[in-house]
PDB file of N, CA and C in Angstrom:
ATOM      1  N   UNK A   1       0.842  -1.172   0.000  1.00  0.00           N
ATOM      2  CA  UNK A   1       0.000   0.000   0.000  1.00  0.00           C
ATOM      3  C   UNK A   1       0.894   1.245   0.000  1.00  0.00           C
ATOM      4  N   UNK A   2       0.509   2.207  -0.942  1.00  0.00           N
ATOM      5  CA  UNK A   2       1.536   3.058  -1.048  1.00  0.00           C
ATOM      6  C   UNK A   2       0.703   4.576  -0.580  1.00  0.00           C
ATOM      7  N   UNK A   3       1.361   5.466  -0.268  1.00  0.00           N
ATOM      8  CA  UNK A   3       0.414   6.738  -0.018  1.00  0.00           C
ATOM      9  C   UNK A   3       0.750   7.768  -0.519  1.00  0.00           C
ATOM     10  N   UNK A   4      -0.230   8.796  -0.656  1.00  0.00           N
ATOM     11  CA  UNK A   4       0.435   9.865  -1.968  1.00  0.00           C
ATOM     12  C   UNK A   4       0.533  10.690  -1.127  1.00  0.00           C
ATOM     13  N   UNK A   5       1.403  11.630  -1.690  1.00  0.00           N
ATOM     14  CA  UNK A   5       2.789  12.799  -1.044  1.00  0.00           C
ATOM     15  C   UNK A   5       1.938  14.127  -1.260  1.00  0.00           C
ATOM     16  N   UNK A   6       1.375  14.448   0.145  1.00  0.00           N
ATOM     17  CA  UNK A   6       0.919  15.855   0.953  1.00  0.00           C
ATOM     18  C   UNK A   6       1.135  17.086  -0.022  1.00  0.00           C
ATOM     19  N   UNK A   7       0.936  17.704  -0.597  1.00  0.00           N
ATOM     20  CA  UNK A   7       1.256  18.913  -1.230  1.00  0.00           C
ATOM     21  C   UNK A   7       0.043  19.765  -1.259  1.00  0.00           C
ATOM     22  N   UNK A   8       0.605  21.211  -0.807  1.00  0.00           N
ATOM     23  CA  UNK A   8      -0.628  21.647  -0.844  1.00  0.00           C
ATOM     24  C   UNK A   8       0.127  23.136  -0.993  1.00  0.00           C
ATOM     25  N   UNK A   9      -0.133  24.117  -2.628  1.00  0.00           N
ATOM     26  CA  UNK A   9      -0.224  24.889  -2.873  1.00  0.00           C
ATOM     27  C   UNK A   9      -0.370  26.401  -2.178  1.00  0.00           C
ATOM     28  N   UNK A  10      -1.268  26.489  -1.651  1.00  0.00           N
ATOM     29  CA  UNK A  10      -1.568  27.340  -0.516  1.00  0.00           C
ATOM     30  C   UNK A  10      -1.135  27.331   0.818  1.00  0.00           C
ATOM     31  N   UNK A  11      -0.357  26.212   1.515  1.00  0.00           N
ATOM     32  CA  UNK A  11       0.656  26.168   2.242  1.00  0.00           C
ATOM     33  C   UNK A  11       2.195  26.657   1.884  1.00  0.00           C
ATOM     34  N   UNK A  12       1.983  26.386   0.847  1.00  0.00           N
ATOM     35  CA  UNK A  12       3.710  26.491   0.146  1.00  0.00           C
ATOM     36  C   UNK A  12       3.312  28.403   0.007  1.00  0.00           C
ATOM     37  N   UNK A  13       2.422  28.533  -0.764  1.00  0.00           N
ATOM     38  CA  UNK A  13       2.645  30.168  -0.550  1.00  0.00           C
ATOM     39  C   UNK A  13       2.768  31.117   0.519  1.00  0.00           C
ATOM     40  N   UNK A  14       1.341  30.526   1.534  1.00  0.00           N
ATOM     41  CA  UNK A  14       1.494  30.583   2.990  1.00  0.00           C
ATOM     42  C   UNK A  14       3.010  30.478   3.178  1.00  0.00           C
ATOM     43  N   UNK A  15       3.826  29.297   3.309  1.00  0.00           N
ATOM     44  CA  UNK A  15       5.336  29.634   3.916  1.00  0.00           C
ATOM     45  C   UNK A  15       6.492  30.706   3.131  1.00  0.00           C
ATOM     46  N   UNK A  16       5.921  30.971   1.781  1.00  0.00           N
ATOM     47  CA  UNK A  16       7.303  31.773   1.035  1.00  0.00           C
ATOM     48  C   UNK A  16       6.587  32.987   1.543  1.00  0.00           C
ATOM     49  N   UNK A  17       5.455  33.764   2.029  1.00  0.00           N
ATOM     50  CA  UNK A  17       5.317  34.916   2.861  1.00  0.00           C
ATOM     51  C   UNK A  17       6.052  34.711   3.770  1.00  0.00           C
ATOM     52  N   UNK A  18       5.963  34.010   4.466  1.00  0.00           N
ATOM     53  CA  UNK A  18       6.628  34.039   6.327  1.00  0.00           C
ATOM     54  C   UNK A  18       7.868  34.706   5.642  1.00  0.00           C
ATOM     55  N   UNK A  19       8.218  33.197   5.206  1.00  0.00           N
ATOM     56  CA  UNK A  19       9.682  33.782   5.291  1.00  0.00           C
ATOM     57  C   UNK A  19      10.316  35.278   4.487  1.00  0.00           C
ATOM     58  N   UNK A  20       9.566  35.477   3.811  1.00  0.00           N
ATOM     59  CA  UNK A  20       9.954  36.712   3.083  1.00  0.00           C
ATOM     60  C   UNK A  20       9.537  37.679   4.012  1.00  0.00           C
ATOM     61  N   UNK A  21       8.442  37.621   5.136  1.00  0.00           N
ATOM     62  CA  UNK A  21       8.677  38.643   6.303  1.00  0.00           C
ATOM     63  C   UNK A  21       9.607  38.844   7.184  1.00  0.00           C
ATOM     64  N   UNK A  22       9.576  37.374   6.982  1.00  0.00           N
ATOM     65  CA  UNK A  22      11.047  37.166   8.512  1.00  0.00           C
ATOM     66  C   UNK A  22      12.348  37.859   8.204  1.00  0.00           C
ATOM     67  N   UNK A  23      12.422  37.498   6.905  1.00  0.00           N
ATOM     68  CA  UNK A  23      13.878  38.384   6.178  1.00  0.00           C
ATOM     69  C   UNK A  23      13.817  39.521   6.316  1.00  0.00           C
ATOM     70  N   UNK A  24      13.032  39.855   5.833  1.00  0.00           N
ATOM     71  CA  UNK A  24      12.495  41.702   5.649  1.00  0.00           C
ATOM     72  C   UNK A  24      12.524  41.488   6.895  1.00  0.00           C
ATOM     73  N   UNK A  25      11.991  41.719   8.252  1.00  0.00           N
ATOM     74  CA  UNK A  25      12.228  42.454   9.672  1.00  0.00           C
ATOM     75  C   UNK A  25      13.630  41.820   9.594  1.00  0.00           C
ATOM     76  N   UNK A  26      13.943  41.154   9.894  1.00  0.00           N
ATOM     77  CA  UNK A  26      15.459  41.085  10.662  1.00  0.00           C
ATOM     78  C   UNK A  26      16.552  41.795   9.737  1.00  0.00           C
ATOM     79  N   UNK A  27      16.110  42.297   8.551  1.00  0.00           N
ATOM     80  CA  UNK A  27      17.230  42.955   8.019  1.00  0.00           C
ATOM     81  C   UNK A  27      17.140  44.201   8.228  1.00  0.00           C
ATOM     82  N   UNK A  28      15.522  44.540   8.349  1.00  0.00           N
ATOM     83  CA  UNK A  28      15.373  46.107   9.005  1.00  0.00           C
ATOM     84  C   UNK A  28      15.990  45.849  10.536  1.00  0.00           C
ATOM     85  N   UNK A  29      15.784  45.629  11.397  1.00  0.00           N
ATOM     86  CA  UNK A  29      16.133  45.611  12.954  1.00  0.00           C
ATOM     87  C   UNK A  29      17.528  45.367  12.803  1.00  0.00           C
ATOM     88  N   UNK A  30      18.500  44.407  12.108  1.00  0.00           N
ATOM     89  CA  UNK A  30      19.654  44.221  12.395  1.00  0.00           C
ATOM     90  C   UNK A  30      20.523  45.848  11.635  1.00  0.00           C
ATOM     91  N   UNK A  31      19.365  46.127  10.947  1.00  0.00           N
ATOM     92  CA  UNK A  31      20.592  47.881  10.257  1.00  0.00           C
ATOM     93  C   UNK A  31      20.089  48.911  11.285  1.00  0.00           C
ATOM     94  N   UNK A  32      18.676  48.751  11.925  1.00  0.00           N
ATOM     95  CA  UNK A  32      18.667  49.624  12.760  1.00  0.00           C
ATOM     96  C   UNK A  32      19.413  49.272  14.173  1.00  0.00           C
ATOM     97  N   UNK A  33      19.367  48.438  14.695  1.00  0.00           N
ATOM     98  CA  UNK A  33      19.960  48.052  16.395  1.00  0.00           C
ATOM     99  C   UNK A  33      20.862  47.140  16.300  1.00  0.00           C
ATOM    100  N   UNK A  34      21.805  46.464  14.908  1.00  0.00           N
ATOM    101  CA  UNK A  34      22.910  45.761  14.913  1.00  0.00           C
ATOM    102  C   UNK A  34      22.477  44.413  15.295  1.00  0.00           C
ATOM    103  N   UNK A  35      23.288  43.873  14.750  1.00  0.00           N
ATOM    104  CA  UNK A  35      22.530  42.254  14.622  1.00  0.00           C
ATOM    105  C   UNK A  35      23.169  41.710  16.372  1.00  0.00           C
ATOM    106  N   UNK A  36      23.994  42.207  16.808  1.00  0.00           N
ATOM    107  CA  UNK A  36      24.099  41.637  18.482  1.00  0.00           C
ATOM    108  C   UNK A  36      22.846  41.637  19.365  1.00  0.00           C
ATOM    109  N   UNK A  37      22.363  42.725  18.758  1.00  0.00           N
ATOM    110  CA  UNK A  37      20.609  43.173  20.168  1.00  0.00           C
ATOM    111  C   UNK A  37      19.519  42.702  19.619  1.00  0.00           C
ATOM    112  N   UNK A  38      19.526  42.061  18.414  1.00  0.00           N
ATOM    113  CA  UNK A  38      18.312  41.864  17.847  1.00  0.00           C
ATOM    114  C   UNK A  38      17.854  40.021  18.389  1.00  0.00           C
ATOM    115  N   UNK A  39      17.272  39.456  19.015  1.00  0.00           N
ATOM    116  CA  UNK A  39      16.987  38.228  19.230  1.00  0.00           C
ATOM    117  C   UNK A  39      15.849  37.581  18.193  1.00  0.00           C
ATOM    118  N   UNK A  40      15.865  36.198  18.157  1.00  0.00           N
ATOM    119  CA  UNK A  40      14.886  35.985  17.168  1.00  0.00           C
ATOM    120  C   UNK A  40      13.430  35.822  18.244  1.00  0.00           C
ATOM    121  N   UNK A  41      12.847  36.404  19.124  1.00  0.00           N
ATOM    122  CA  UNK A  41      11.540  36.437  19.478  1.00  0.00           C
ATOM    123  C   UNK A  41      11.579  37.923  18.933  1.00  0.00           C
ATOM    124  N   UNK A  42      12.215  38.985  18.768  1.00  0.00           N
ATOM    125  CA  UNK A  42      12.575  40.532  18.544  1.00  0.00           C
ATOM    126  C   UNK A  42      11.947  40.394  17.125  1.00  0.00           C
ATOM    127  N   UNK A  43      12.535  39.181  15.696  1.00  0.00           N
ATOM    128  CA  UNK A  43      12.472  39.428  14.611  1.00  0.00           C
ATOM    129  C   UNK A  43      11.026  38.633  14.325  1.00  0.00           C
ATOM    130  N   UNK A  44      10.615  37.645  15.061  1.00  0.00           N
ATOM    131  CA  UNK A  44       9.551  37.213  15.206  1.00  0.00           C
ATOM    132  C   UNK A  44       8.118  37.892  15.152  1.00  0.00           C
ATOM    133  N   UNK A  45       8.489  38.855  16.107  1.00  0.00           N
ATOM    134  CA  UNK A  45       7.642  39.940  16.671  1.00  0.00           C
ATOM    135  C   UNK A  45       7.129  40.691  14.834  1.00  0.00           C
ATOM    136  N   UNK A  46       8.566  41.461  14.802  1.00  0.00           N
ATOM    137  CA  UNK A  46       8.346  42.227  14.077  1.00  0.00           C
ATOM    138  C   UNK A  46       7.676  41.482  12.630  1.00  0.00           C
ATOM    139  N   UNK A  47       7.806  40.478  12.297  1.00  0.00           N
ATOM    140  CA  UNK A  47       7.348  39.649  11.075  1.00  0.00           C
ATOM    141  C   UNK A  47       6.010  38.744  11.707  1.00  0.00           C
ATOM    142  N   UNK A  48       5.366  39.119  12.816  1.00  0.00           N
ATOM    143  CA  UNK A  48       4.071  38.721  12.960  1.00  0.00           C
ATOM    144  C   UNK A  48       4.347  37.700  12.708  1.00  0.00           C
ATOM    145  N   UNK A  49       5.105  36.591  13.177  1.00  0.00           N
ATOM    146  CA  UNK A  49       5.461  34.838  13.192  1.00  0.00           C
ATOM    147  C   UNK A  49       5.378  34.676  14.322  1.00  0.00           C
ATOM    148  N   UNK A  50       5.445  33.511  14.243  1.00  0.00           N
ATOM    149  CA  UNK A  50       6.096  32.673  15.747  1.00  0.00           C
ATOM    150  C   UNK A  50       7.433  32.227  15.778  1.00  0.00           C
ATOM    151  N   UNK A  51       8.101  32.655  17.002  1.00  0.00           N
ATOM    152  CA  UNK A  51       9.578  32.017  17.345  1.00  0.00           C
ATOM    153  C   UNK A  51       9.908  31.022  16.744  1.00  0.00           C
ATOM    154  N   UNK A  52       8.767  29.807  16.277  1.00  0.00           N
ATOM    155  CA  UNK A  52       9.575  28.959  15.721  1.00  0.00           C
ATOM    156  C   UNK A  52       9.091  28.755  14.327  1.00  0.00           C
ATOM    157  N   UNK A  53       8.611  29.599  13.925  1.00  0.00           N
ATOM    158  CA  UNK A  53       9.237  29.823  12.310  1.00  0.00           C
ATOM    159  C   UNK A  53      10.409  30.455  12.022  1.00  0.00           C
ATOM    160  N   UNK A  54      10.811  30.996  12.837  1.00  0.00           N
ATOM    161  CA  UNK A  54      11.949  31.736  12.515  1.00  0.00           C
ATOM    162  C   UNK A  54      13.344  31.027  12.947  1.00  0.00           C
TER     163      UNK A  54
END
């Protein structure tokens, strides 16, 4: 018995937003406050994710 492989379109777009937010804040926050002070709950925040998408 074999099972067919999960794909789902609207998830996959759903995730290339995140991450294209997540980038975008942490590259704004790390030019404004230097990438030492910036934590990832900080870049989280700012990209409306959760800690562990990021």
């Amino acid at each position: 018995m074999s099972t067919r492989p999960y794909r789902s379109s609207v998830r996959e777009q759903a995730a290339g937003l995140t991450r294209t937010a997540i980038l975008d804040a942490a590259e704004r926050l790390f030019a404004e406050h230097g990438y030492v002070r910036i934590t990832i709950a900080r870049v989280a925040e700012a990209a409306a994710a959760t800690p562990t998408a990021v």
